[in-house]
PDB file of N, CA and C in Angstrom:
ATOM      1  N   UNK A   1      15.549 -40.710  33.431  1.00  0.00           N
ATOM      2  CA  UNK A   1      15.312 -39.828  32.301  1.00  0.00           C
ATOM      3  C   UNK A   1      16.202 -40.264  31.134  1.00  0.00           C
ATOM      4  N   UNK A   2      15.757 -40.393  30.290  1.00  0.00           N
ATOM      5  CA  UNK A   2      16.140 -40.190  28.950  1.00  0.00           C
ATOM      6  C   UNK A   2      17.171 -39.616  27.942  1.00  0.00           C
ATOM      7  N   UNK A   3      18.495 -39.809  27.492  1.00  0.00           N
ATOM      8  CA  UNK A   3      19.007 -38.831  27.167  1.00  0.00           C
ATOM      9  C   UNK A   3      19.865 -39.382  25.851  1.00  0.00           C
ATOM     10  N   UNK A   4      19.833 -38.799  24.769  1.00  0.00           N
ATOM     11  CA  UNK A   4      20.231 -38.932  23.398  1.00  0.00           C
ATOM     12  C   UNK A   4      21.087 -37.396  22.536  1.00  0.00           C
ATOM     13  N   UNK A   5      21.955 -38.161  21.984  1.00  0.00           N
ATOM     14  CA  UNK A   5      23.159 -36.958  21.387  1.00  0.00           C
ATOM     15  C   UNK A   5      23.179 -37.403  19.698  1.00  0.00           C
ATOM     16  N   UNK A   6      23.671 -35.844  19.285  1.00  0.00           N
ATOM     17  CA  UNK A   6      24.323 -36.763  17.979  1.00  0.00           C
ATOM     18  C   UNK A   6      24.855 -35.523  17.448  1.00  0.00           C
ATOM     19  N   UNK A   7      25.968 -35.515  16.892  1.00  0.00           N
ATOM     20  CA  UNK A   7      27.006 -34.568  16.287  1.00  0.00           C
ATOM     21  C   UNK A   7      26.815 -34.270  14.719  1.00  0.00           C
ATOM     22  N   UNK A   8      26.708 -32.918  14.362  1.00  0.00           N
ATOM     23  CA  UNK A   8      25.982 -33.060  12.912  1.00  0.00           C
ATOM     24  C   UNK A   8      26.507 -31.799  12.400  1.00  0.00           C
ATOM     25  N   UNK A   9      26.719 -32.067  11.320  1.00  0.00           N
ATOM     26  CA  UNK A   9      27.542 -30.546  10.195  1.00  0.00           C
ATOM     27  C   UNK A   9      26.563 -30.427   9.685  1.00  0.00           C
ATOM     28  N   UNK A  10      26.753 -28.662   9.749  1.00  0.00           N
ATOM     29  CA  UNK A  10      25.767 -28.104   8.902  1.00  0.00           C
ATOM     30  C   UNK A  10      25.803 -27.954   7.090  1.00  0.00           C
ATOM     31  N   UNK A  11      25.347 -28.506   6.353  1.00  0.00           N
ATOM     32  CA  UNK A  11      25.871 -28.579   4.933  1.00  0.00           C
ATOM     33  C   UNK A  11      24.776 -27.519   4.343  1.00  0.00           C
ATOM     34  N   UNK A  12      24.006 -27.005   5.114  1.00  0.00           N
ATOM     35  CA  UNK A  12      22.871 -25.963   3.963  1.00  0.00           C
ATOM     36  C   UNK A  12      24.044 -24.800   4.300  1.00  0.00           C
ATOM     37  N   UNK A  13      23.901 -24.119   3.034  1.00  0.00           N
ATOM     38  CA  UNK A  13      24.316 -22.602   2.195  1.00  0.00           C
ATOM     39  C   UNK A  13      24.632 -21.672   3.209  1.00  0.00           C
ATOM     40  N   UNK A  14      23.513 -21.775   4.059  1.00  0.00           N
ATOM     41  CA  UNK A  14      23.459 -20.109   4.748  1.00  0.00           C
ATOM     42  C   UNK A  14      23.180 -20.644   6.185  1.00  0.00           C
ATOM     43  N   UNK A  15      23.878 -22.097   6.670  1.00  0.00           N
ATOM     44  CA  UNK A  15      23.854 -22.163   7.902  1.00  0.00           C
ATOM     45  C   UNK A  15      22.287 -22.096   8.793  1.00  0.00           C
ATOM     46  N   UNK A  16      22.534 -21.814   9.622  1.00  0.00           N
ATOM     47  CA  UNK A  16      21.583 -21.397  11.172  1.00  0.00           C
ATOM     48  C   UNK A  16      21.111 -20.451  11.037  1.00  0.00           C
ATOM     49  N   UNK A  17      20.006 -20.090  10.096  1.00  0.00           N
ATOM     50  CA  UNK A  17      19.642 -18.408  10.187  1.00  0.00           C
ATOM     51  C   UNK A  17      17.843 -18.856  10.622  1.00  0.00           C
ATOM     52  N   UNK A  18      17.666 -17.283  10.376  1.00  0.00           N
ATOM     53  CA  UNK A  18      16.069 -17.141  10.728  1.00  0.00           C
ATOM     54  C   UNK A  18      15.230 -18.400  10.427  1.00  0.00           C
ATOM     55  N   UNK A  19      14.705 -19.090   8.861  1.00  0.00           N
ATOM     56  CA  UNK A  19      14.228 -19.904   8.769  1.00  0.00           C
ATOM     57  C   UNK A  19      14.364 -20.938   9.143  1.00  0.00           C
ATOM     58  N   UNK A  20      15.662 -21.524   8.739  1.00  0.00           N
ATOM     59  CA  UNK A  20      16.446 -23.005   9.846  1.00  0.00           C
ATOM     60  C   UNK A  20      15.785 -23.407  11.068  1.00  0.00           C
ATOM     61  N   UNK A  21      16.007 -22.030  11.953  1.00  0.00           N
ATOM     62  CA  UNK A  21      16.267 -22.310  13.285  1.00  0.00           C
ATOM     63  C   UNK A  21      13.953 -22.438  13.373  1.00  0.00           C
ATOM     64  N   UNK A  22      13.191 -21.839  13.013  1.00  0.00           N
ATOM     65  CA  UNK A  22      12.256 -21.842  12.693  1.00  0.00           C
ATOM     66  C   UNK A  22      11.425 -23.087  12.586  1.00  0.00           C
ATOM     67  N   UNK A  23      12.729 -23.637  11.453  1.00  0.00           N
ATOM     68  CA  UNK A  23      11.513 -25.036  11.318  1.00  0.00           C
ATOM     69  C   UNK A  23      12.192 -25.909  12.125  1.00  0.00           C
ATOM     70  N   UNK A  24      13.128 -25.792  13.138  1.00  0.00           N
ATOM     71  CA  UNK A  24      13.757 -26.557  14.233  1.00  0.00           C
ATOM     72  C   UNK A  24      12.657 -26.609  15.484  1.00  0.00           C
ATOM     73  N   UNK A  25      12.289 -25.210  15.593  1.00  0.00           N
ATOM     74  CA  UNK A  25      11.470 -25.199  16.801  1.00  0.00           C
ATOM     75  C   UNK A  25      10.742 -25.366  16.511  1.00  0.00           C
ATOM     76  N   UNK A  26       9.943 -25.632  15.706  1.00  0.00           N
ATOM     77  CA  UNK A  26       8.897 -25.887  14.811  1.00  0.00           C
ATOM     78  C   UNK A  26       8.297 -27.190  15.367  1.00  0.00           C
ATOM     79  N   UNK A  27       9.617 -27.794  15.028  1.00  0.00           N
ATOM     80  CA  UNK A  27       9.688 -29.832  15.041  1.00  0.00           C
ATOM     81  C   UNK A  27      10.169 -29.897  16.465  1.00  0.00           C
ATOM     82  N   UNK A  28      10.904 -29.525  17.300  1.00  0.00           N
ATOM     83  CA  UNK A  28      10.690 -29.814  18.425  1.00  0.00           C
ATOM     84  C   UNK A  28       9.660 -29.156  19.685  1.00  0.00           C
ATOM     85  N   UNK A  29       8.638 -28.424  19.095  1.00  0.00           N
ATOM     86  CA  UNK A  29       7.628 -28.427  20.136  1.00  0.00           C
ATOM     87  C   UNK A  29       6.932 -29.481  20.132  1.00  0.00           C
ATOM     88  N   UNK A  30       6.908 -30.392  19.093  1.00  0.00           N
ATOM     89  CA  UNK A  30       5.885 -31.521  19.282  1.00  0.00           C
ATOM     90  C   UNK A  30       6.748 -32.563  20.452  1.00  0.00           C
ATOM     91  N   UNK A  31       8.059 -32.983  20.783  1.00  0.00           N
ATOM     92  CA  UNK A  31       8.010 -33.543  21.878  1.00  0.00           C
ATOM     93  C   UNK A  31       8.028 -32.851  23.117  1.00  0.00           C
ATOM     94  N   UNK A  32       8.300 -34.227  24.388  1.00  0.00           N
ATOM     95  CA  UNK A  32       8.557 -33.562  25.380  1.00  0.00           C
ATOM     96  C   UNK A  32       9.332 -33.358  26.122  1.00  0.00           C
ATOM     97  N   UNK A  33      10.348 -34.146  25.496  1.00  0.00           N
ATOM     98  CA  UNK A  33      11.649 -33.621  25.901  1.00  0.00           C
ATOM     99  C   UNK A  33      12.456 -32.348  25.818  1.00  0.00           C
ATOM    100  N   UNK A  34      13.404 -31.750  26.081  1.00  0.00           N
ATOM    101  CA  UNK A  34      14.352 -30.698  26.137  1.00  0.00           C
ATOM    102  C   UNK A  34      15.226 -31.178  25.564  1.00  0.00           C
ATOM    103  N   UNK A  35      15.404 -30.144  24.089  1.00  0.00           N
ATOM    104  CA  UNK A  35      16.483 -30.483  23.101  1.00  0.00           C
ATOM    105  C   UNK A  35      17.625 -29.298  23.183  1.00  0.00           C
ATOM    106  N   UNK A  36      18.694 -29.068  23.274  1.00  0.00           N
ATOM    107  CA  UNK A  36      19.830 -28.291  23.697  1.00  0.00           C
ATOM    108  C   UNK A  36      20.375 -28.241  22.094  1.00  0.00           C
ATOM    109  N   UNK A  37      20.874 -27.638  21.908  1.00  0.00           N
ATOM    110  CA  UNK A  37      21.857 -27.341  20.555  1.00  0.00           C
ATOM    111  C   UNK A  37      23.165 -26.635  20.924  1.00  0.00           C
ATOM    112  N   UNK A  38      24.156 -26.881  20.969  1.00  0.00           N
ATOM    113  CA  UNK A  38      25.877 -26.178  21.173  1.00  0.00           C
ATOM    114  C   UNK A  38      26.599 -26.193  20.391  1.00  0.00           C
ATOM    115  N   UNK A  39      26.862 -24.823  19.724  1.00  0.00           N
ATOM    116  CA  UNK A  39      28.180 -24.896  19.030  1.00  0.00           C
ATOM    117  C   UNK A  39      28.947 -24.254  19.878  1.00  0.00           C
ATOM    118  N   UNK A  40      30.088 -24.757  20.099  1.00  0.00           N
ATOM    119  CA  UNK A  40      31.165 -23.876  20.787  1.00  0.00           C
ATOM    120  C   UNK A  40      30.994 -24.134  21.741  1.00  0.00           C
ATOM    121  N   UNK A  41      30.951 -22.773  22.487  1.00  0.00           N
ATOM    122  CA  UNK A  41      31.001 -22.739  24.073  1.00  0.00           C
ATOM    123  C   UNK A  41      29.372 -22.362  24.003  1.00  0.00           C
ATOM    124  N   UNK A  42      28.672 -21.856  23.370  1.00  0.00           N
ATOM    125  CA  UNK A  42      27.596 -21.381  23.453  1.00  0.00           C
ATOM    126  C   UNK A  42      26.663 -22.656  23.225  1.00  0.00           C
ATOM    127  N   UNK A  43      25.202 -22.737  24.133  1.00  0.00           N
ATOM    128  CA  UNK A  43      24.090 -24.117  24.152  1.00  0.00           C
ATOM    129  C   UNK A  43      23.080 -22.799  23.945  1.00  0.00           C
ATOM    130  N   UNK A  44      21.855 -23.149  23.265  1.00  0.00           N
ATOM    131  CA  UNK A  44      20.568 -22.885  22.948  1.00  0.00           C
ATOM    132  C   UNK A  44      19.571 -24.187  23.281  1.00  0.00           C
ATOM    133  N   UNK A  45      18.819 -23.506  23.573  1.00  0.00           N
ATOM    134  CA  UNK A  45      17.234 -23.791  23.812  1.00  0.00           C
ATOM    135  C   UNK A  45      16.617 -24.123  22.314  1.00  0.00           C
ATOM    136  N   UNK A  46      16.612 -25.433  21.813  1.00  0.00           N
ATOM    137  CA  UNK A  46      16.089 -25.389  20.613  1.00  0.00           C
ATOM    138  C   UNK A  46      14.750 -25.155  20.621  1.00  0.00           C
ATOM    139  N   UNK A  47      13.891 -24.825  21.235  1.00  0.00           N
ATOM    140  CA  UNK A  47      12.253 -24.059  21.278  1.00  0.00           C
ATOM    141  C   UNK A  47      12.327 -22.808  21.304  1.00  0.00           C
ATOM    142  N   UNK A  48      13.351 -22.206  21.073  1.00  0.00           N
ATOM    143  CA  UNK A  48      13.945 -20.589  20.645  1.00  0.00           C
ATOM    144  C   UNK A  48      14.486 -20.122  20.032  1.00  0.00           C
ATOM    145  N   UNK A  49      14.218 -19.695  18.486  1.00  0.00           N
ATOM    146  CA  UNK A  49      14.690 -19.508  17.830  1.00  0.00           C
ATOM    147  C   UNK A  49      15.271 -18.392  17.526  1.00  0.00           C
ATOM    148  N   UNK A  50      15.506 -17.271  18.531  1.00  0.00           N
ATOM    149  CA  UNK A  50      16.521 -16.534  18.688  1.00  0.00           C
ATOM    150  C   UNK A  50      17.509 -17.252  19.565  1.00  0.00           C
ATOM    151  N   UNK A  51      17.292 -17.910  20.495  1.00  0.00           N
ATOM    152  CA  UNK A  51      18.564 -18.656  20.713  1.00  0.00           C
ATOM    153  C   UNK A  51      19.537 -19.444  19.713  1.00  0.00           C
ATOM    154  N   UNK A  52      18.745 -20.085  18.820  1.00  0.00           N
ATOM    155  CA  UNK A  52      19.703 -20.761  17.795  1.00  0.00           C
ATOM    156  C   UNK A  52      20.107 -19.941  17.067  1.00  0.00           C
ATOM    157  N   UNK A  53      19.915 -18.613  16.301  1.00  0.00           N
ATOM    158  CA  UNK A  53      20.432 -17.554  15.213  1.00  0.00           C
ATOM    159  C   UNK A  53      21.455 -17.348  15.881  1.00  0.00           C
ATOM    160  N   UNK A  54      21.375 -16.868  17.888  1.00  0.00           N
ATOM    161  CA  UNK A  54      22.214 -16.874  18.732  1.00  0.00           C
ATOM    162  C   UNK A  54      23.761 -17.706  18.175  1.00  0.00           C
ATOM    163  N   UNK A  55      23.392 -18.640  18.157  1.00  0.00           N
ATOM    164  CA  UNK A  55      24.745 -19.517  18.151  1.00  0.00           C
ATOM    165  C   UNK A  55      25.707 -19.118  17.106  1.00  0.00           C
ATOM    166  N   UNK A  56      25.316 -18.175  15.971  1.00  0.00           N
ATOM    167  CA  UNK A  56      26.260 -18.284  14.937  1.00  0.00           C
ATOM    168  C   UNK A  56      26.696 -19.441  14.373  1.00  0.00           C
ATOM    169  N   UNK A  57      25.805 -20.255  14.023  1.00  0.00           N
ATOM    170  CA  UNK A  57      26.349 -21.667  13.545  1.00  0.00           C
ATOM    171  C   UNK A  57      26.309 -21.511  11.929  1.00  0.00           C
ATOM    172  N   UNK A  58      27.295 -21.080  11.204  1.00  0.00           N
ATOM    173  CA  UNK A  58      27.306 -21.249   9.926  1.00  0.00           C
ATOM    174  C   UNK A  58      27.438 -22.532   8.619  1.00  0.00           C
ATOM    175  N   UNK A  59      27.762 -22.603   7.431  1.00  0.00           N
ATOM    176  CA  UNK A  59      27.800 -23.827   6.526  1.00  0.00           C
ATOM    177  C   UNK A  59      29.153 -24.150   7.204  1.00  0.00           C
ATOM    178  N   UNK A  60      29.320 -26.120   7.346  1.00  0.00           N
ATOM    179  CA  UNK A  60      30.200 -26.634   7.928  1.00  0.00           C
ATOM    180  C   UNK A  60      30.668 -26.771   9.104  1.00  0.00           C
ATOM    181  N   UNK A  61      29.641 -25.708  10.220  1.00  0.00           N
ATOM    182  CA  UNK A  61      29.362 -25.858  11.800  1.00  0.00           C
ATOM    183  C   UNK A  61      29.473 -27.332  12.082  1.00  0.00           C
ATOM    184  N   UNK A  62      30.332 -27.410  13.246  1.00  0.00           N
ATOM    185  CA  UNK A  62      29.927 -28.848  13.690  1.00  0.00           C
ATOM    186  C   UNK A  62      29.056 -28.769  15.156  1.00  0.00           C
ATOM    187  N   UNK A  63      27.569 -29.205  15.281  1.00  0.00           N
ATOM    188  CA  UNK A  63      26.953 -29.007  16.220  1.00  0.00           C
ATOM    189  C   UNK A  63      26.717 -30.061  17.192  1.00  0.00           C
ATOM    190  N   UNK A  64      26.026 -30.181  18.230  1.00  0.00           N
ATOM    191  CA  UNK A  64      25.979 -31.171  18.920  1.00  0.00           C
ATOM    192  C   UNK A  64      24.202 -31.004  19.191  1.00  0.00           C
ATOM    193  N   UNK A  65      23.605 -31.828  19.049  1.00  0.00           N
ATOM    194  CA  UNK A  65      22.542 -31.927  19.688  1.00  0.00           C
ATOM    195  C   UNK A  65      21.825 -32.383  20.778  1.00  0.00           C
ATOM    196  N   UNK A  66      21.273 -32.093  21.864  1.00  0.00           N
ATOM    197  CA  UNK A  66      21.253 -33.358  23.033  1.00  0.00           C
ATOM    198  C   UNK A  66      19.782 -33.158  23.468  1.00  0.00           C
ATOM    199  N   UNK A  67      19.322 -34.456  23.553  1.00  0.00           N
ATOM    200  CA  UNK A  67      17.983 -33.997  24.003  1.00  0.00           C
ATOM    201  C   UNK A  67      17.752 -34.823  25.484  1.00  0.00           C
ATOM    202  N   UNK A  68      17.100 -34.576  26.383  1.00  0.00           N
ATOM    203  CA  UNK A  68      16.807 -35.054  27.391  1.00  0.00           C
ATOM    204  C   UNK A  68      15.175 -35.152  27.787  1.00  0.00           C
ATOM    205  N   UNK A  69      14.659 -36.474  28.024  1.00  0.00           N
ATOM    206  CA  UNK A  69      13.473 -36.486  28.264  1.00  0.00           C
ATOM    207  C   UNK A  69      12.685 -37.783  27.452  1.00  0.00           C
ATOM    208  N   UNK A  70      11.474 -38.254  28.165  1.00  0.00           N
ATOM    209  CA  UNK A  70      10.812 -39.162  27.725  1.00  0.00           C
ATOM    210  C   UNK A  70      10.881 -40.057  25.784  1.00  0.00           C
ATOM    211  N   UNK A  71      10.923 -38.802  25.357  1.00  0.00           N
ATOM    212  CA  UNK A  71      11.092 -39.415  23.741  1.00  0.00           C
ATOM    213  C   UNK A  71      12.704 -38.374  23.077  1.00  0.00           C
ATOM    214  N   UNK A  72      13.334 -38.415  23.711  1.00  0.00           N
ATOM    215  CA  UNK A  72      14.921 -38.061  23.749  1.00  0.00           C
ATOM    216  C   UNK A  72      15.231 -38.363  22.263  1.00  0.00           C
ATOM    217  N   UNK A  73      15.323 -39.424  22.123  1.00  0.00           N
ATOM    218  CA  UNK A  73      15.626 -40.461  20.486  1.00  0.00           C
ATOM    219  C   UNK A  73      15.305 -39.629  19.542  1.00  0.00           C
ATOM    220  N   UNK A  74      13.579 -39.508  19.577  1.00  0.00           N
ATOM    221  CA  UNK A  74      13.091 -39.152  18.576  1.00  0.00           C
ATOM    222  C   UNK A  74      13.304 -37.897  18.384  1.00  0.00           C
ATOM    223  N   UNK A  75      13.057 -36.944  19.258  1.00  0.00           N
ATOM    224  CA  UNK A  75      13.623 -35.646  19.225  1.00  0.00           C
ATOM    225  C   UNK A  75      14.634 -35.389  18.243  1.00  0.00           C
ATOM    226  N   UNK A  76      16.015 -35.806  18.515  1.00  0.00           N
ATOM    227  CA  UNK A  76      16.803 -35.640  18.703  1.00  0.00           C
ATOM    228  C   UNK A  76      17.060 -36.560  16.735  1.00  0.00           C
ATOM    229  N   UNK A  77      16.530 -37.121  16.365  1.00  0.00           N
ATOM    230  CA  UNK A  77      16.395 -37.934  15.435  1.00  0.00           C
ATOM    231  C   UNK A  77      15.766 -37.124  13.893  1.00  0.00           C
ATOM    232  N   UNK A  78      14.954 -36.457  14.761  1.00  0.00           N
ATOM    233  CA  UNK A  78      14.117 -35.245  14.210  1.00  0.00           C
ATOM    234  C   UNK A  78      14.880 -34.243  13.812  1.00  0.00           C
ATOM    235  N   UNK A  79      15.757 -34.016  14.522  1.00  0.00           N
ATOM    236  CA  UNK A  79      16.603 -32.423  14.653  1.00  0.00           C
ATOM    237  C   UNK A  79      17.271 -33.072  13.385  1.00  0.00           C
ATOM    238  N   UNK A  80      18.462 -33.939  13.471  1.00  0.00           N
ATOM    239  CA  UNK A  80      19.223 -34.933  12.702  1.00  0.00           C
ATOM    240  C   UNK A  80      18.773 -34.673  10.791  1.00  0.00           C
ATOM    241  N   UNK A  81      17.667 -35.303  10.881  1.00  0.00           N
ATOM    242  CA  UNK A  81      17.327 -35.683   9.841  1.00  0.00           C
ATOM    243  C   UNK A  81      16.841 -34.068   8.929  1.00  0.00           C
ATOM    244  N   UNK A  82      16.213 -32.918   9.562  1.00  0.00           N
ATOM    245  CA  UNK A  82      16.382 -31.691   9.378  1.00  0.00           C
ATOM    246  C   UNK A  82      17.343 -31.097   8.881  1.00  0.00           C
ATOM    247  N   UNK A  83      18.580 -31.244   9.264  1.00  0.00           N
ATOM    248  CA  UNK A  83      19.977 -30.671   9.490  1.00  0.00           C
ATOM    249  C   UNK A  83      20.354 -31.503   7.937  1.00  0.00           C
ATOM    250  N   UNK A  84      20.583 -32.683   7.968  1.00  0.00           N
ATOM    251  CA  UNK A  84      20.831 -33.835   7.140  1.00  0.00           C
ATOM    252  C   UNK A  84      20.100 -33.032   6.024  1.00  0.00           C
ATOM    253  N   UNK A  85      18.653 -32.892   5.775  1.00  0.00           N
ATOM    254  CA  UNK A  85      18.527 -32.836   4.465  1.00  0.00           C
ATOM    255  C   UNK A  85      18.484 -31.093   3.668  1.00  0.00           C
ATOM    256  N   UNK A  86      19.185 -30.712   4.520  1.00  0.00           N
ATOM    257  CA  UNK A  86      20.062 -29.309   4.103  1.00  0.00           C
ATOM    258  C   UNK A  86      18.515 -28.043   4.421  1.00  0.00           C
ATOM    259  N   UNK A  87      17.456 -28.747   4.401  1.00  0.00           N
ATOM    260  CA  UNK A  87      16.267 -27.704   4.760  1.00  0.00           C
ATOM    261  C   UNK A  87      15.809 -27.310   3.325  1.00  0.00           C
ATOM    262  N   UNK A  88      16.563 -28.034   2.567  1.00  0.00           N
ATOM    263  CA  UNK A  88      15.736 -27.964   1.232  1.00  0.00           C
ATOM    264  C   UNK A  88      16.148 -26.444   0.733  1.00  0.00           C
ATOM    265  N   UNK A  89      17.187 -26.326   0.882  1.00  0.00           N
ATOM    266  CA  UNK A  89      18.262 -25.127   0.473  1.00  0.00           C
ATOM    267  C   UNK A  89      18.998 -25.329  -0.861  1.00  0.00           C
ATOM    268  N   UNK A  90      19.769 -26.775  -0.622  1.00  0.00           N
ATOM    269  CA  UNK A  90      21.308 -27.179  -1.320  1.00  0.00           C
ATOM    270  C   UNK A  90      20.571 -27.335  -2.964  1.00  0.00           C
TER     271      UNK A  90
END
């Protein structure tokens, strides 16, 4: 199995809220891997987006992403590049 990470600050305004986490699960139902999100001590189910509001991940969170499964990379590449371009907030 498959497995890909990558560590990423949150730079949009208002963090991990309702919409964020939205267009996260959004973009990872299309693979098929299992993408995890952890800040802290706390991991979410990124195909749940009450799990991610869960996390309290605010502006300047440092998160971890991990995905496990056949297209791991891309997943996980996906999440990345989301996070990266602030969600069209900044």
């Amino acid at each position: 199995m498959d497995k890909a990470e990558a560590s990423i600050r949150i730079t949009n305004a208002h963090g991990l809220h309702v919409r964020t986490a939205a267009i996260v699960t959004k973009a990872v139902i299309a693979f098929r891997s299992q993408v995890t999100i952890a800040y802290g001590d706390k991991r979410a189910d990124a195909r749940s987006a009450v799990d991610l509001i869960s996390l309290g991940a605010g502006q300047g969170a440092l998160i971890n992403v991990e995905g496990r499964g056949p297209d791991a990379d891309d997943a996980v590449e996906t999440v990345r590049k989301l996070f990266e371009s602030g969600f069209g907030e900044d």
